[in-house]
Protein backbone atom coordinates (compact mmCIF):
# COMPACT_ATOMS: atom_id res chain seq x y z
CA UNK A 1 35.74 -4.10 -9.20
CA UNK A 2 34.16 -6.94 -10.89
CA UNK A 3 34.04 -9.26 -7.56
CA UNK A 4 32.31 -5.68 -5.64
CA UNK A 5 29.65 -5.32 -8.16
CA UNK A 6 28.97 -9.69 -8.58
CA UNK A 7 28.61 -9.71 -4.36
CA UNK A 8 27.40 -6.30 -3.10
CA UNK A 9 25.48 -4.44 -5.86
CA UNK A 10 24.12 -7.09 -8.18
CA UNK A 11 22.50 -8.88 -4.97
CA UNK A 12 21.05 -5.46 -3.91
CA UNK A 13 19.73 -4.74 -7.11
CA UNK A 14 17.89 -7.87 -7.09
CA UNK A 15 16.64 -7.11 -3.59
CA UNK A 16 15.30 -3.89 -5.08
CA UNK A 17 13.40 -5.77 -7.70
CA UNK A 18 11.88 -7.61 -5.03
CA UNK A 19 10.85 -4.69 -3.70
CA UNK A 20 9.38 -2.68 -6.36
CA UNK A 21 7.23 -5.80 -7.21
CA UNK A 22 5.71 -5.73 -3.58
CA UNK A 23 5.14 -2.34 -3.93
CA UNK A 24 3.32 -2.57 -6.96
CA UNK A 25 1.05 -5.66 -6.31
CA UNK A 26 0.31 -3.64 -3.27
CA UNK A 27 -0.63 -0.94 -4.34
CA UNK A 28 -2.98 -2.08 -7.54
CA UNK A 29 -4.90 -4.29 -5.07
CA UNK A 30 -4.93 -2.22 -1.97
CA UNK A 31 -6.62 1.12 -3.97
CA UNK A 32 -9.66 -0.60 -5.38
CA UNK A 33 -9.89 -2.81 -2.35
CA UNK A 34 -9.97 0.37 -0.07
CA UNK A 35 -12.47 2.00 -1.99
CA UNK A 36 -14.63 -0.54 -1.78
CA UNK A 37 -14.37 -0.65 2.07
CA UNK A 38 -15.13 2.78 1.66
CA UNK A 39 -18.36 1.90 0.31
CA UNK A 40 -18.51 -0.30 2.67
CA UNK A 41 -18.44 1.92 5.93
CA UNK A 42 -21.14 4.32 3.90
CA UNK A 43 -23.03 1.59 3.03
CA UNK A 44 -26.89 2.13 5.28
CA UNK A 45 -26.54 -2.01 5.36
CA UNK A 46 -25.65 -1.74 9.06
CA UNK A 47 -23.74 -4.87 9.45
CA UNK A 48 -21.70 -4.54 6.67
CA UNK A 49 -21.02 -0.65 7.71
CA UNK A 50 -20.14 -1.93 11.14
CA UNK A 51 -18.06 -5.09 9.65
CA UNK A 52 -15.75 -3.05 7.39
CA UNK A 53 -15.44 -0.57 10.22
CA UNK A 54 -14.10 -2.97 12.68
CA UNK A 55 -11.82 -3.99 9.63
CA UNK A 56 -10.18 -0.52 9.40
CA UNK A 57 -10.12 -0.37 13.04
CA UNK A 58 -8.18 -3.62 13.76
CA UNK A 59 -6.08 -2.85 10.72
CA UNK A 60 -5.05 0.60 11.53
CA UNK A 61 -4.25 -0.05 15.02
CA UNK A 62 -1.96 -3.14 15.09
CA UNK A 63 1.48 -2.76 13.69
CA UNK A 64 1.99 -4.07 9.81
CA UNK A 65 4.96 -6.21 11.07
CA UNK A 66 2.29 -8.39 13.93
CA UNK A 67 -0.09 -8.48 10.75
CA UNK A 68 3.00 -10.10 8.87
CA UNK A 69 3.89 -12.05 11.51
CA UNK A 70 0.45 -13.50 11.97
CA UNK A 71 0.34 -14.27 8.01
CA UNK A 72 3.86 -15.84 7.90
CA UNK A 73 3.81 -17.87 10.87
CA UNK A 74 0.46 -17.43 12.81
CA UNK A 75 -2.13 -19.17 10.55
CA UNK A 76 -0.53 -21.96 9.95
CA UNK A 77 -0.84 -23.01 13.77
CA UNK A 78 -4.34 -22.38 13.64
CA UNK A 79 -5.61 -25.95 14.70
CA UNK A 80 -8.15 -28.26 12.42
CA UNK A 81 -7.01 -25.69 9.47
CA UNK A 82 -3.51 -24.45 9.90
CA UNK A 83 -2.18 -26.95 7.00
CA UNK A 84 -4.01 -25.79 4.72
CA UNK A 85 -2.67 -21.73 5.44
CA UNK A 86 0.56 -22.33 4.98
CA UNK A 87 1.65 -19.71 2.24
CA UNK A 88 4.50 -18.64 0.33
CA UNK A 89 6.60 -16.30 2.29
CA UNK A 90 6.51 -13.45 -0.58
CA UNK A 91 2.54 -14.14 -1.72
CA UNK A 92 1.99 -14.16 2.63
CA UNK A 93 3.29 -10.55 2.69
CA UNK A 94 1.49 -9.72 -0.41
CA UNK A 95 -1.13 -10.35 1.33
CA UNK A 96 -0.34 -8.87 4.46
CA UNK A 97 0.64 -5.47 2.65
CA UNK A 98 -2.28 -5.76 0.66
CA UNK A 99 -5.03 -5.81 3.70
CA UNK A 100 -3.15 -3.24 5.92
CA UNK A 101 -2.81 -0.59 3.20
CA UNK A 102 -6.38 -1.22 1.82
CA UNK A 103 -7.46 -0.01 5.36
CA UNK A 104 -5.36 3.19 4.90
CA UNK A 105 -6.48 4.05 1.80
CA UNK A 106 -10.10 3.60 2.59
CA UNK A 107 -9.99 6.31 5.58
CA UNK A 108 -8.07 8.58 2.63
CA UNK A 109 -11.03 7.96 0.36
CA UNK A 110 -13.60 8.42 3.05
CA UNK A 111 -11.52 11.90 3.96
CA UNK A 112 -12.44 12.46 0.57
CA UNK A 113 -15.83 11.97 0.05
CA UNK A 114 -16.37 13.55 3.31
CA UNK A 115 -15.04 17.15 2.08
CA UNK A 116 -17.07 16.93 -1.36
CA UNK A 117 -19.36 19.93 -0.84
CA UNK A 118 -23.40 18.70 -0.26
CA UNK A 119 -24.11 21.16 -3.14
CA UNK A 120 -22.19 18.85 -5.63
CA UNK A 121 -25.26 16.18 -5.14
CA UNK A 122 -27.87 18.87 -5.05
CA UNK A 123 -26.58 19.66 -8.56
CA UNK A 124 -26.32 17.07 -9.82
CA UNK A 125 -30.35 16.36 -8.53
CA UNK A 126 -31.25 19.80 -10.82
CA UNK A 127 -29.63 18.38 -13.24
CA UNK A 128 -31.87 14.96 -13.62
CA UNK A 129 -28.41 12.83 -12.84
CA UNK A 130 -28.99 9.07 -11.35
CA UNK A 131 -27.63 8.42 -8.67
CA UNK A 132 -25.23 6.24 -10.56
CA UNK A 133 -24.28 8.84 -12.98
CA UNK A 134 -23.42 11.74 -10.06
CA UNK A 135 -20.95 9.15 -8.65
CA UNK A 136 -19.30 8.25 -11.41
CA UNK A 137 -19.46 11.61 -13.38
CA UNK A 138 -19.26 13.97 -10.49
CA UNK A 139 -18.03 12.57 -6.83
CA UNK A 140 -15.29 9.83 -7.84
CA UNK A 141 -13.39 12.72 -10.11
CA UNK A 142 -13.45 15.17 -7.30
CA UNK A 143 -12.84 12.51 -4.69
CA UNK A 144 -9.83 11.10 -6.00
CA UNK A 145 -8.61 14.88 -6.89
CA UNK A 146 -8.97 15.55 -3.27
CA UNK A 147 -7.48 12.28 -1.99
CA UNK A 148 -4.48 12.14 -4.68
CA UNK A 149 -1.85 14.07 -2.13
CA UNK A 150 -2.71 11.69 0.77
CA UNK A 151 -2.64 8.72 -1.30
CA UNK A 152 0.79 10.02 -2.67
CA UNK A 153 2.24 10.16 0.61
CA UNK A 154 1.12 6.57 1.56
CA UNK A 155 2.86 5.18 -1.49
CA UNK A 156 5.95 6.63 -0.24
CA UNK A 157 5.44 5.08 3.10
CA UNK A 158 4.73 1.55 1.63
CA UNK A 159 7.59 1.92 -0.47
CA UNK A 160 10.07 2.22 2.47
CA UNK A 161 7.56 -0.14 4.54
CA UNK A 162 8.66 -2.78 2.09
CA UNK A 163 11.72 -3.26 4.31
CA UNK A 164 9.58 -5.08 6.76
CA UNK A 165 10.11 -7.92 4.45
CA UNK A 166 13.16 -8.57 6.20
CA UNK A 167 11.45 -9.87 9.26
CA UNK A 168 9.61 -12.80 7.41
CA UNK A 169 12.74 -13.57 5.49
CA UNK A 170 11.98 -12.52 1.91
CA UNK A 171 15.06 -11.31 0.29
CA UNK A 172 14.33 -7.49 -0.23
CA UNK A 173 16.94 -4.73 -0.48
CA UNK A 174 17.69 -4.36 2.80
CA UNK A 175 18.23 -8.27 3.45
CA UNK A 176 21.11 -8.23 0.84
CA UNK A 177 22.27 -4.78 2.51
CA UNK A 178 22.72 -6.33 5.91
CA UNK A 179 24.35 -9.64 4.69
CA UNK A 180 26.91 -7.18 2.54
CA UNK A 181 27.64 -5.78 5.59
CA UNK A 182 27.78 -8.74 8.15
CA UNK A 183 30.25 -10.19 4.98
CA UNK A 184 32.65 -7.29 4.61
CA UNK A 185 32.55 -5.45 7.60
CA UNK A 186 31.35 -2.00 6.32
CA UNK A 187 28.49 0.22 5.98
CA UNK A 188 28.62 1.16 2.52
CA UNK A 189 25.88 -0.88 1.63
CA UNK A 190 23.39 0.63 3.44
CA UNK A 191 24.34 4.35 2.24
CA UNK A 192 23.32 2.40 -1.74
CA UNK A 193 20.18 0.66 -0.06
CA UNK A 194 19.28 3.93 1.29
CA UNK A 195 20.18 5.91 -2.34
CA UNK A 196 18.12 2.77 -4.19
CA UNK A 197 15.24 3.95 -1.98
CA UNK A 198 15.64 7.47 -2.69
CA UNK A 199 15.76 6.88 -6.52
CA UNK A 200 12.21 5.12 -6.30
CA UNK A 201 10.48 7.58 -3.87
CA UNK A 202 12.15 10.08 -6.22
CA UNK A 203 10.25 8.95 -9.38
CA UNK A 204 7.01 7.22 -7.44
CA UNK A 205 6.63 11.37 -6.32
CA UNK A 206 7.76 12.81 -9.41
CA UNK A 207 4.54 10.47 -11.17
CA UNK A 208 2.11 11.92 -8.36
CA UNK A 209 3.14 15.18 -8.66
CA UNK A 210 2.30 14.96 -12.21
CA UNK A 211 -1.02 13.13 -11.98
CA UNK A 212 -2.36 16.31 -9.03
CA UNK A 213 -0.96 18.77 -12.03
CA UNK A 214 -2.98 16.28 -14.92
CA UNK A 215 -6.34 16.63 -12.32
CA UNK A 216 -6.04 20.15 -11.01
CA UNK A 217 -6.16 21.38 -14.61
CA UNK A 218 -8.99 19.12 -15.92
């Protein structure tokens, strides 16, 4: 029992620290970096609107794994300056993770914005509010009220997205999975890489579900 535990589930449970780590570098970056692209696309500066729009665009419509790719294994051929891009394979898909999801999370926030009611800012007008003050005081509560569901449901996603780290050879979860099973010939570890999973969607919904209770009430 001793010898199971030392070569199947201590590996994978190092795999799934590798993985929560991702996850949350990812996602403390990515959700003030997509805001500000948010900003960005409302921004009346046209060429910075139009800049961070093309950003989304080519982020949201190439597959995260290409994006990886690239980052792992396409800058570094990049003549004159490809030397100086080579990067860690972990901090590479940091990175990668990082720009992708900010993308996703700044079309959530705009979603958000969008459905705040004109009324709010007319208010808030009456009211003698700055500008500065009916953002911070008024839209960015109800925004993130509004956008907390979708964003839960993305953190979800990049949890299990995570396994893409398999493809540049970082050794996640499901990298010590698949060499349990190439090494013993059965699929048990996969049924515990797919429970490990389940236990951290589990609690990353359980603390969303609590934060839209936490806002809905305020």
């Amino acid at each position: 029992m001793s010898d199971y535990l030392n070569t199947m589930i201590i590996p994978m449970l190092d795999g799934a620290k590798m993985t929560i780590l991702l996850f949350i570098i990812a996602i403390i970056i990515s959700i003030p970096l997509g805001f500000l692209l948010t900003l960005g696309v409302r921004s009346r500066f046209k060429p910075l609107s139009w800049l961070a729009q093309t950003y989304i665009y080519v982020m949201r419509g190439t597959p995260l794994l290409l994006q990886l790719l690239f980052i792992c294994f396409g800058l570094p051929l990049i003549p004159g300056i490809g030397e100086y891009l080579v990067l860690d394979r972990f901090v590479a898909a940091c990175l990668g993770f990082i720009l992708n999801y900010a993308a996703y999370f700044a079309e959530i926030f705009r979603g958000g914005l969008l459905a705040i009611d004109k009324g709010q800012y007319e208010a808030s007008q009456v009211l003698g509010l700055s500008r500065w003050q009916t953002t911070i005081r008024i839209v960015l509560p109800q925004m993130f009220r509004i956008a907390l569901p979708a964003v839960s449901n993305e953190s979800v996603t990049l949890v299990k997205d995570t396994a893409l780290l398999y493809a540049v050879a970082v050794p996640e979860l499901l990298h010590f999975a698949q060499t349990a099973v190439n090494r013993d010939f059965t699929i048990v570890p996969f049924f515990i890489a797919g429970i490990i999973y389940l236990l951290i969607t589990l609690i990353l919904t359980l603390f969303f579900k609590w934060l839209e209770k936490r806002f809905k009430f305020e």
